[in-house]
C-alpha atoms as a PDB file:
ATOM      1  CA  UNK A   1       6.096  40.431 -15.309  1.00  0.00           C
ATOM      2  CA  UNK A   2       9.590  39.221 -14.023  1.00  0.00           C
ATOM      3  CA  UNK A   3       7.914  39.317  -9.923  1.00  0.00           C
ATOM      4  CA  UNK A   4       5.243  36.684 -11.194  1.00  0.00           C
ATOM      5  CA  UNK A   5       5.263  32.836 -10.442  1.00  0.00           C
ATOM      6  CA  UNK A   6       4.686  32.257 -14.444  1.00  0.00           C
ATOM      7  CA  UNK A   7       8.342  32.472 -14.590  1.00  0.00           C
ATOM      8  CA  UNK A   8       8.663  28.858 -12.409  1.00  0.00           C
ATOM      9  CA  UNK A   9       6.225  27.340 -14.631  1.00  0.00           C
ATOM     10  CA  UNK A  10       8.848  25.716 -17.342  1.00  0.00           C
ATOM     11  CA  UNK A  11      10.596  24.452 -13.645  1.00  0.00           C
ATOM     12  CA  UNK A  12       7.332  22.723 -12.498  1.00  0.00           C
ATOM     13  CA  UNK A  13       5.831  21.555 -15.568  1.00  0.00           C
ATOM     14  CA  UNK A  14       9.586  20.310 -16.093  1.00  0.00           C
ATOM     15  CA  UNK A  15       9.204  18.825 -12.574  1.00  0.00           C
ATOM     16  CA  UNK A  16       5.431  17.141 -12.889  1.00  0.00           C
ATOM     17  CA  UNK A  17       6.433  14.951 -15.832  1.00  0.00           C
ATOM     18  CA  UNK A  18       9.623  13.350 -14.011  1.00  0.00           C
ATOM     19  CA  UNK A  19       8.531  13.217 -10.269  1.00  0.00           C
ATOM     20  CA  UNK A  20       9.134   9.871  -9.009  1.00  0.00           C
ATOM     21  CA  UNK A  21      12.590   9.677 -10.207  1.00  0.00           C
ATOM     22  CA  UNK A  22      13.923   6.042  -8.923  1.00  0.00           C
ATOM     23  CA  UNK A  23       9.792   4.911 -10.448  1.00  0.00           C
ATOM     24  CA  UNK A  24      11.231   6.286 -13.849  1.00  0.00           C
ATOM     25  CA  UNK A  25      14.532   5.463 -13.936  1.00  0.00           C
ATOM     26  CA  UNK A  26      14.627   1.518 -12.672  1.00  0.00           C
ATOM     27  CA  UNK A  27      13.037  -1.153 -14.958  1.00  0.00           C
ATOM     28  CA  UNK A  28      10.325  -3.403 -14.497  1.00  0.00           C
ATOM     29  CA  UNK A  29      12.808  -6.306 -13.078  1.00  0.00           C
ATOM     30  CA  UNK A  30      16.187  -7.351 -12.143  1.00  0.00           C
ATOM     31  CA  UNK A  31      18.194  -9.289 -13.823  1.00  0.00           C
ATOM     32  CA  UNK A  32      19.725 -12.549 -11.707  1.00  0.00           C
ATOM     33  CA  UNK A  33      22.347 -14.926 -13.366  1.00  0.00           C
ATOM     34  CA  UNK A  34      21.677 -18.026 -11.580  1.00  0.00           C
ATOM     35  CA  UNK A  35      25.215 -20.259 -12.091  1.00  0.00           C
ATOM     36  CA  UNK A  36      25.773 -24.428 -10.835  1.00  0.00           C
ATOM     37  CA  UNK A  37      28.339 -26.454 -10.442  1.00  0.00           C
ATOM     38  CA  UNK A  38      27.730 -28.961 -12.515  1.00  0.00           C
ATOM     39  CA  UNK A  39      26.018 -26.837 -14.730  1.00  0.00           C
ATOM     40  CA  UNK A  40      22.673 -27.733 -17.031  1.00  0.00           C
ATOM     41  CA  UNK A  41      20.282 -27.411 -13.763  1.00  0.00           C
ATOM     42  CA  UNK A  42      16.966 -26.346 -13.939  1.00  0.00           C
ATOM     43  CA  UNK A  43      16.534 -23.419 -11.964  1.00  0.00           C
ATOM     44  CA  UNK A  44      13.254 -21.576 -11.270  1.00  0.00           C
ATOM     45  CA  UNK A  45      11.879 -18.364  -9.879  1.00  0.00           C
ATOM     46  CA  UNK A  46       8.299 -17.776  -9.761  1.00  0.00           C
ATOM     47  CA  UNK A  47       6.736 -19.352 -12.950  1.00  0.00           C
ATOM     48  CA  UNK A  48       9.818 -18.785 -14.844  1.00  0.00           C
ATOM     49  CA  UNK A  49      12.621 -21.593 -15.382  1.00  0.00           C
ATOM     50  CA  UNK A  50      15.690 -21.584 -17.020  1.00  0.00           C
ATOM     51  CA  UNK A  51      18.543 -23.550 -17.693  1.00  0.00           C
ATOM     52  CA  UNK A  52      22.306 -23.307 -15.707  1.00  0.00           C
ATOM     53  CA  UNK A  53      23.802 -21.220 -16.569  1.00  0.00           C
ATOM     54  CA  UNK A  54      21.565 -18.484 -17.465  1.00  0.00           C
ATOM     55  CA  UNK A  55      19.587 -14.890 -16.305  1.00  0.00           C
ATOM     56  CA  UNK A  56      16.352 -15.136 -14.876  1.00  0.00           C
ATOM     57  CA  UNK A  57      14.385 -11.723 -15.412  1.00  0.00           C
ATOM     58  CA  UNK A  58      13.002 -11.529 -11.757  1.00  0.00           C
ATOM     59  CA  UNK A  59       9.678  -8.826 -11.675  1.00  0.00           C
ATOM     60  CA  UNK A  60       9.943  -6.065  -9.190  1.00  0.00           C
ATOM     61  CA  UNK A  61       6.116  -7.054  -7.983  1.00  0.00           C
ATOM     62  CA  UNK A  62       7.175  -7.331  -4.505  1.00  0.00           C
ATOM     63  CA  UNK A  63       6.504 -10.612  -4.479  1.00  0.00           C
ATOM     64  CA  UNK A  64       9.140 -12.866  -2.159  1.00  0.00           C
ATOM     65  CA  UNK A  65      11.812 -14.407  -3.988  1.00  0.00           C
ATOM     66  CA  UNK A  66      13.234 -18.248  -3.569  1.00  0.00           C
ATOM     67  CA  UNK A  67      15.447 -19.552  -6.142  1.00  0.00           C
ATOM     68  CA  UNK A  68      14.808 -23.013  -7.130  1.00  0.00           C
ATOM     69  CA  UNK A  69      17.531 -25.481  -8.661  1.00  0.00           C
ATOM     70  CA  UNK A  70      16.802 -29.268  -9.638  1.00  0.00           C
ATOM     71  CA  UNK A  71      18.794 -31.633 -11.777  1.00  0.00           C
ATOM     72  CA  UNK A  72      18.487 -35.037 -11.636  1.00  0.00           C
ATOM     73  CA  UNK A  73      21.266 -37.031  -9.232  1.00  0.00           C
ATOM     74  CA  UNK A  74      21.358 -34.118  -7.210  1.00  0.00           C
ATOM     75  CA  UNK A  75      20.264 -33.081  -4.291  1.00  0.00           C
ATOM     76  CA  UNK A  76      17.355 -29.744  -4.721  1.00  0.00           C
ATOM     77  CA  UNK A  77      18.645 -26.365  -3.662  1.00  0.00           C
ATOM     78  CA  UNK A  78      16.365 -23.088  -2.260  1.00  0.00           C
ATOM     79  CA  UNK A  79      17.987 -19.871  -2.208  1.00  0.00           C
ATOM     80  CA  UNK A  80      15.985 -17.351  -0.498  1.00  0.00           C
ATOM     81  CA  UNK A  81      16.784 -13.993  -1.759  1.00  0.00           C
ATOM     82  CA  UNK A  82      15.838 -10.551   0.156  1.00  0.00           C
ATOM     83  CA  UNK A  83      14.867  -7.496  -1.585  1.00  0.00           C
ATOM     84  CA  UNK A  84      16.616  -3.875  -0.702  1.00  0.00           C
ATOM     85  CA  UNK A  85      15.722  -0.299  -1.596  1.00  0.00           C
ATOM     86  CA  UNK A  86      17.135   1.589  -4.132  1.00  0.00           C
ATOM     87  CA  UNK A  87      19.183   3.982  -3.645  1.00  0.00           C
ATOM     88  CA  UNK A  88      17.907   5.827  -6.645  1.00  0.00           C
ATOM     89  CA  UNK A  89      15.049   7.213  -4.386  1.00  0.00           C
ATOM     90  CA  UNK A  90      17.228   9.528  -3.583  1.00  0.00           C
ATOM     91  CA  UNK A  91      17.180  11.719  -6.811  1.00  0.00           C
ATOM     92  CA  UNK A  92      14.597  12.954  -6.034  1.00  0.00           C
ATOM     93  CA  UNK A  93      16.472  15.138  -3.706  1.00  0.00           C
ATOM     94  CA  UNK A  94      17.109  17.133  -7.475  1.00  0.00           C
ATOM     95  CA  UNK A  95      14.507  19.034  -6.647  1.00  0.00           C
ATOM     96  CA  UNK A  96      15.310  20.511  -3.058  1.00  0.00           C
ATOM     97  CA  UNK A  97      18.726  21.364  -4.513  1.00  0.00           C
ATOM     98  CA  UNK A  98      16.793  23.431  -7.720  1.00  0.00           C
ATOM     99  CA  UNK A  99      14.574  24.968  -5.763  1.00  0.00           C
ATOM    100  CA  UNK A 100      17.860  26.221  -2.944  1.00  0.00           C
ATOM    101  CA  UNK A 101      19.664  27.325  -6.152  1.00  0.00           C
ATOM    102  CA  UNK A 102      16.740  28.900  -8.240  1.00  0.00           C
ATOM    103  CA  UNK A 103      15.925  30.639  -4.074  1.00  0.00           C
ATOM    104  CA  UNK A 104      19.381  31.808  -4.298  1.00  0.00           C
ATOM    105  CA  UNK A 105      19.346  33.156  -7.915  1.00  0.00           C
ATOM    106  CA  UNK A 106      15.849  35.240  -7.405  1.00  0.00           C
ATOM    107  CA  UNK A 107      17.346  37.128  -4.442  1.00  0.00           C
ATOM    108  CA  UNK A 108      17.960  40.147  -4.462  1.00  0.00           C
ATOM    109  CA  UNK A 109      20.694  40.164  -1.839  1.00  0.00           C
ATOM    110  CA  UNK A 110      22.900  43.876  -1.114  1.00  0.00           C
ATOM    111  CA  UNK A 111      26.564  42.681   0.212  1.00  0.00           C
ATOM    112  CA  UNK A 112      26.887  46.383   1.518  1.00  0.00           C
ATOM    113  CA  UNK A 113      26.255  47.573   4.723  1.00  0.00           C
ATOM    114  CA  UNK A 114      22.998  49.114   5.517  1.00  0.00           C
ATOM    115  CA  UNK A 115      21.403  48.039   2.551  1.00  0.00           C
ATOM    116  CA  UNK A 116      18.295  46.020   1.638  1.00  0.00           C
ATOM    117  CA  UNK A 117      17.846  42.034   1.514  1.00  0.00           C
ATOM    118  CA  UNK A 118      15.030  40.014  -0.125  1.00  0.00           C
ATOM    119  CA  UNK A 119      14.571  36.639  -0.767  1.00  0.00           C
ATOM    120  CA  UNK A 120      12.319  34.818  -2.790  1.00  0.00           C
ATOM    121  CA  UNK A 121      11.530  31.906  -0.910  1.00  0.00           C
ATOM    122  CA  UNK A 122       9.412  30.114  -3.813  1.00  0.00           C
ATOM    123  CA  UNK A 123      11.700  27.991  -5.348  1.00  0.00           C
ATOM    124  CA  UNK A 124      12.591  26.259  -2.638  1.00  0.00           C
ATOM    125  CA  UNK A 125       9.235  25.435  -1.373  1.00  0.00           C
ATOM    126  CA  UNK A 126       8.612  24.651  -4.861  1.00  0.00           C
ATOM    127  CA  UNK A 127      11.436  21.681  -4.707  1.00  0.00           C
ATOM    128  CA  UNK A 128      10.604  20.853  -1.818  1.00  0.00           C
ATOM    129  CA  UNK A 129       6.758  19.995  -2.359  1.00  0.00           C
ATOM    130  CA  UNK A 130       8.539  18.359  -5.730  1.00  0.00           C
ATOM    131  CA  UNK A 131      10.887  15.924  -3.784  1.00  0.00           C
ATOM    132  CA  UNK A 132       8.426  15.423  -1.571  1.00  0.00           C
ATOM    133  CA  UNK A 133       6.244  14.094  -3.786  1.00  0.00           C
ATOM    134  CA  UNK A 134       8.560  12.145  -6.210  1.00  0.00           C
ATOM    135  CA  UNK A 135       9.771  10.058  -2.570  1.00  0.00           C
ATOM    136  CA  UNK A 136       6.037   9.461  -1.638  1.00  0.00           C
ATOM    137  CA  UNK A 137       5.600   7.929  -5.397  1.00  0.00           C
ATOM    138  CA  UNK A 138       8.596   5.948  -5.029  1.00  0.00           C
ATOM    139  CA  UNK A 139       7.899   4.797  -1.792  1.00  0.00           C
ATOM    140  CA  UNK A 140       4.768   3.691  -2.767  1.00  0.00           C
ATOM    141  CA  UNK A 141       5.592   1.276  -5.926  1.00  0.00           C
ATOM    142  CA  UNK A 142       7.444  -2.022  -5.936  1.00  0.00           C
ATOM    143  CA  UNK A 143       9.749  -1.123  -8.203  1.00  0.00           C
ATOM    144  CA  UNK A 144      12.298   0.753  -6.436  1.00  0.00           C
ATOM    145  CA  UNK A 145      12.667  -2.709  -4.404  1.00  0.00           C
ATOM    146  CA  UNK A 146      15.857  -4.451  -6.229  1.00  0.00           C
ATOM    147  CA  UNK A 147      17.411  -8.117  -5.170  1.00  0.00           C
ATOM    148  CA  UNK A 148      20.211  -8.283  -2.682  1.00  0.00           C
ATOM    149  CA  UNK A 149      22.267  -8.951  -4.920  1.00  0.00           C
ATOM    150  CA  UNK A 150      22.848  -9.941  -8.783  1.00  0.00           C
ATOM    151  CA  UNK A 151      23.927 -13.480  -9.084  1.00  0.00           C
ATOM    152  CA  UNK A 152      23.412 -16.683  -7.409  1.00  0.00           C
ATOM    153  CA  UNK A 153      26.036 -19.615  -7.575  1.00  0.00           C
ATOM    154  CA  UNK A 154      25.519 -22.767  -6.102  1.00  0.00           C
ATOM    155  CA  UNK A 155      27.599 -26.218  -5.787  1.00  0.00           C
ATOM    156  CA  UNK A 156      24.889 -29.119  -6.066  1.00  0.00           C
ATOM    157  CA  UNK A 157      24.943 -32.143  -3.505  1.00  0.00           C
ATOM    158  CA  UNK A 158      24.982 -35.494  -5.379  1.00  0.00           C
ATOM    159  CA  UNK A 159      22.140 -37.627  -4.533  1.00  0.00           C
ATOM    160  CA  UNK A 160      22.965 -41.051  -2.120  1.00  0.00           C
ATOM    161  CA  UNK A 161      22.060 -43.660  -4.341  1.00  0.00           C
ATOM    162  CA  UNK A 162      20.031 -46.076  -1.379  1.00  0.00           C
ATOM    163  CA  UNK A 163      21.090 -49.675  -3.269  1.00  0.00           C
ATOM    164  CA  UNK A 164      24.884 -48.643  -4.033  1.00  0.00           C
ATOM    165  CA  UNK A 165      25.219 -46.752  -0.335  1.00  0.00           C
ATOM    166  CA  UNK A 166      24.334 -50.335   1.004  1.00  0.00           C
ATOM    167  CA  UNK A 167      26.589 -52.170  -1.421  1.00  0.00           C
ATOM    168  CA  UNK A 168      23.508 -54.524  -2.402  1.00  0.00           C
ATOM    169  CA  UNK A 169      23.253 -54.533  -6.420  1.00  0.00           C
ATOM    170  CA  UNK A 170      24.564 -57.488  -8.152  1.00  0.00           C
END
């Protein structure tokens, strides 16, 4: 019973329910503090809009990103914002290492001269397939994209007031 591949099956079912890691792992959006100067701006992302300063939750849908500030007496403000890949992705590399270490302890490996040497190369193959397949699921979802970077900060323009520019008025 020990030569059989039952004994891996705690490792994959283990593996199954978590491939994907950086899918599992990273939420649904980012967090970005959007900050003015003066503050009490309206500031808006998508359909959401909240008031300087605050955090905007920003979905990980994919979508482009363009942060938009208003407040009255000022000049409008655009921040485009770029999206990066997570270096979470890279758990999934877990499952090479497992499968290298659970290759190394199945061998049956004689340190004396003239003897035998067998390895088990299962494991390994195993992880591999496994981190294989959590990077294609990763790679394939939104949601390991995150935002550049994790707060904005911008110094509104006041707005030229035409009349009082011209010095007409009273």
């Amino acid at each position: 019973m020990n030569g059989t591949p039952l004994r891996f099956a705690p490792l994959l079912a283990l593996a199954l329910l978590s491939t994907g890691c950086a899918s599992i792992f990273l939420s649904a959006h980012d967090d970005l503090k959007v900050v003015t100067d003066p503050p009490g701006a309206v500031a808006r992302v998508g359909e959401q809009a909240i008031t300087t300063p605050g955090v905007v939750e920003v979905p990980r849908d994919g979508s482009p990103v363009v942060v938009e500030i208003s407040k009255e007496g000022y000049l409008p403000a655009e921040i485009p914002l770029r999206r990066t890949r997570s270096g979470a992705i890279w758990m999934n590399a877990e499952w090479l290492a497992l499968g290298a270490l659970g290759t190394v302890l199945s061998s049956n490996v004689s340190l004396g001269f003239g003897g035998s040497s067998t390895t088990n190369a299962t494991p390994i193959l195993v992880g591999a397939a496994l981190a294989g397949a959590g990077t294609a699921v990763d790679l394939s979802t939104n949601r390991t994209f995150c935002l550049e970077r994790r707060e904005v900060a911008v110094v509104l323009k006041q707005a030229v007031d035409p009349v009082a520019a011209s010095g007409g008025g009273r």
